[in-house]
Protein backbone atom coordinates (compact mmCIF):
# COMPACT_ATOMS: atom_id res chain seq x y z
CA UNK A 1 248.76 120.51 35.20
CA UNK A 2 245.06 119.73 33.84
CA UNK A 3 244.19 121.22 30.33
CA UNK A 4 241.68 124.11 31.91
CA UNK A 5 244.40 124.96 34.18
CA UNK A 6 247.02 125.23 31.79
CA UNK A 7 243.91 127.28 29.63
CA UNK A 8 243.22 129.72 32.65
CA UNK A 9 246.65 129.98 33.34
CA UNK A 10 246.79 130.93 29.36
CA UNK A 11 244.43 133.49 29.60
CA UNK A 12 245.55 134.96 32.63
CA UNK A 13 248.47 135.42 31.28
CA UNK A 14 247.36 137.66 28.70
CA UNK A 15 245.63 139.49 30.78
CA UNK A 16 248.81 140.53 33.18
CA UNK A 17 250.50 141.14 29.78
CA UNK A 18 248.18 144.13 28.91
CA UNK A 19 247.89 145.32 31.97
CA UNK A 20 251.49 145.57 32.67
CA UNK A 21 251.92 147.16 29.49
CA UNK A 22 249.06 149.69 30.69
CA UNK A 23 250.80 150.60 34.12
CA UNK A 24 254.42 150.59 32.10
CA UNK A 25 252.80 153.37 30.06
CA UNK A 26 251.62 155.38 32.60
CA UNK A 27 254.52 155.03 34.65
CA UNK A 28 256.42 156.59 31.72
CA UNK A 29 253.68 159.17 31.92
CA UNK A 30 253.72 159.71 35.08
CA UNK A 31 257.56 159.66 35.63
CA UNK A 32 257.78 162.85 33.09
CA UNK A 33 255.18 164.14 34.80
CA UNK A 34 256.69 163.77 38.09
CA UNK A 35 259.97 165.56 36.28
CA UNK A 36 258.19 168.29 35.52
CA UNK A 37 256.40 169.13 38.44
CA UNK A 38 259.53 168.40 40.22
CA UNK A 39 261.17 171.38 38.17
CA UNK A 40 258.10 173.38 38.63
CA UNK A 41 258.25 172.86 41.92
CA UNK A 42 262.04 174.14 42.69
CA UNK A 43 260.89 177.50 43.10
CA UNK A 44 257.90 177.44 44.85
CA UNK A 45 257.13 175.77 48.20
CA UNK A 46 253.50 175.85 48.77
CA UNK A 47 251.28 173.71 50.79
CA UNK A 48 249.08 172.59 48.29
CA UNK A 49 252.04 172.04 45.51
CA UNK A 50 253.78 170.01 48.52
CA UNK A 51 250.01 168.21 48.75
CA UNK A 52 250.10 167.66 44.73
CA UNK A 53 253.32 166.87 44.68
CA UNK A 54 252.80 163.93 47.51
CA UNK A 55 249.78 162.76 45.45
CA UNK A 56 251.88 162.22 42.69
CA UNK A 57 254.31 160.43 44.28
CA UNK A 58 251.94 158.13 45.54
CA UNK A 59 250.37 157.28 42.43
CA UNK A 60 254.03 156.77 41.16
CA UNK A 61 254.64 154.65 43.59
CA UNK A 62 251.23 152.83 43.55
CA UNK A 63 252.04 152.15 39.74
CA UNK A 64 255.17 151.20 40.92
CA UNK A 65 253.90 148.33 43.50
CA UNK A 66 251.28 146.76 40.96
CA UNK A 67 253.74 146.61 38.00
CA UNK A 68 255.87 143.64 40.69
CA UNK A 69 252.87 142.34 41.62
CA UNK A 70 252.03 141.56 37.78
CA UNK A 71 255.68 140.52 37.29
CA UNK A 72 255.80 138.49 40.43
CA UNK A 73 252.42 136.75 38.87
CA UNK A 74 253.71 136.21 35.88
CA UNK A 75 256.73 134.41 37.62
CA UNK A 76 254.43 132.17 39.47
CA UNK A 77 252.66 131.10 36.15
CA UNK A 78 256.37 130.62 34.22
CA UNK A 79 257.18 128.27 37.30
CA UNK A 80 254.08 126.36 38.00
CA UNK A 81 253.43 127.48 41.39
CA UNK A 82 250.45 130.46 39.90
CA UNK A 83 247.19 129.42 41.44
CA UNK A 84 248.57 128.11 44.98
CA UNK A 85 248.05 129.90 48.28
CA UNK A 86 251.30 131.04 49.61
CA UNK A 87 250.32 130.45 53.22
CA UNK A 88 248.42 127.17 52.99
CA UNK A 89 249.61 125.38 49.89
CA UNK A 90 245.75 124.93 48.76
CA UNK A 91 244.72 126.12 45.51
CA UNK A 92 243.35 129.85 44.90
CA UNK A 93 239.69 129.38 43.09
CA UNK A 94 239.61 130.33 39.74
CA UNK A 95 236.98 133.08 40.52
CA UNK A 96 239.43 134.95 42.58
CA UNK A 97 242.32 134.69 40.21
CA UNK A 98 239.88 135.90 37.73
CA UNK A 99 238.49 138.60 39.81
CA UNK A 100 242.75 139.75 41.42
CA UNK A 101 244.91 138.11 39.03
CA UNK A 102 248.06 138.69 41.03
CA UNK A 103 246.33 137.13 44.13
CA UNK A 104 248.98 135.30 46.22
CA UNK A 105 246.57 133.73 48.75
CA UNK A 106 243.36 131.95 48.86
CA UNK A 107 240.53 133.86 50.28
CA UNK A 108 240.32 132.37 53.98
CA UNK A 109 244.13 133.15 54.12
CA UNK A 110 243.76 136.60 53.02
CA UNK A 111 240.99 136.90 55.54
CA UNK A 112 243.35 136.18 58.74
CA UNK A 113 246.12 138.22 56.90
CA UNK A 114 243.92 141.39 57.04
CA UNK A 115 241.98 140.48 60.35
CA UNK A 116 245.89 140.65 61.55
CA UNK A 117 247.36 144.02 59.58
CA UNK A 118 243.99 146.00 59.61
CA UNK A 119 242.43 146.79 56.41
CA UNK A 120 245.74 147.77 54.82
CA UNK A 121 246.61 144.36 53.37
CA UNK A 122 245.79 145.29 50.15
CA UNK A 123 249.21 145.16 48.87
CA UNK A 124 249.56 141.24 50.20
CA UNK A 125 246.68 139.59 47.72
C-alpha cells in the first residue's frame, strides 16, 4: 500500500466514522419515533397514518441499509481490499471514493450494473 493510499484510506476512514455515528443517532431517533407512532397508531387506521407510517419505515430502513454499507466499507479498509472494484479487480479512482465513500465498484462497472437493474442500483455502489 503506497503512503497516499494508506493517507486517503486514513481520511476516509474518518469520514465513515462520523457518518456512521450520524445515521446511528438518527436511527435511535427514528426507532423511538417509529415506537411511538406505532402506539399512536394502534387505534387508528387511516390512510394517510398507514402512508406516514410506510414513510417512516422506509426511512428506518434506508438508515438501516447505509449504516452496512459504512460498516461493510470500513471492513474493506481494515482488510486491504477498500478501493478495489468488486466486479473487475481494478482500482476505484480516488474521486469516486471521495465523492461515495462506500462505493464497491469502479464507475464503468457500476454503469453495466445499472444499465442491467434499471436505475434502482443505488443500493449496489
Amino acid at each position: 500500500m503506497t503512503p497516499e493510499k494508506k493517507n486517503t484510506d486514513k481520511s476516509i476512514l474518518k469520514r465513515l466514522e462520523f457518518e456512521e455515528k450520524a445515521v446511528r443517532a438518527a436511527l435511535e431517533g427514528d426507532a423511538t419515533d417509529l415506537k411511538e407512532l406505532q402506539s399512536d397508531w394502534q387505534d387508528k387506521d387511516s390512510a394517510s397514518e398507514n402512508n406516514i407510517r410506510t414513510v417512516e419505515w422506509e426511512q428506518y430502513s434506508s438508515l438501516q441499509d447505509a449504516l452496512v454499507e459504512i460498516q461493510d466499507a470500513k471492513n474493506r479498509i481494515e482488510n486491504g481490499t477498500y478501493g478495489i472494484c468488486e466486479v473487475c479487480d481494478n482500482e476505484i479512482p480516488k474521486k469516486r471514493l471521495e465523492a461515495v465513500p462506500v462505493a464497491k465498484h469502479c464507475v464503468p462497472c457500476q454503469q453495466q450494473i445499472e444499465a442491467e437493474l434499471g436505475q434502482n442500483a443505488r443500493q449496489t455502489l
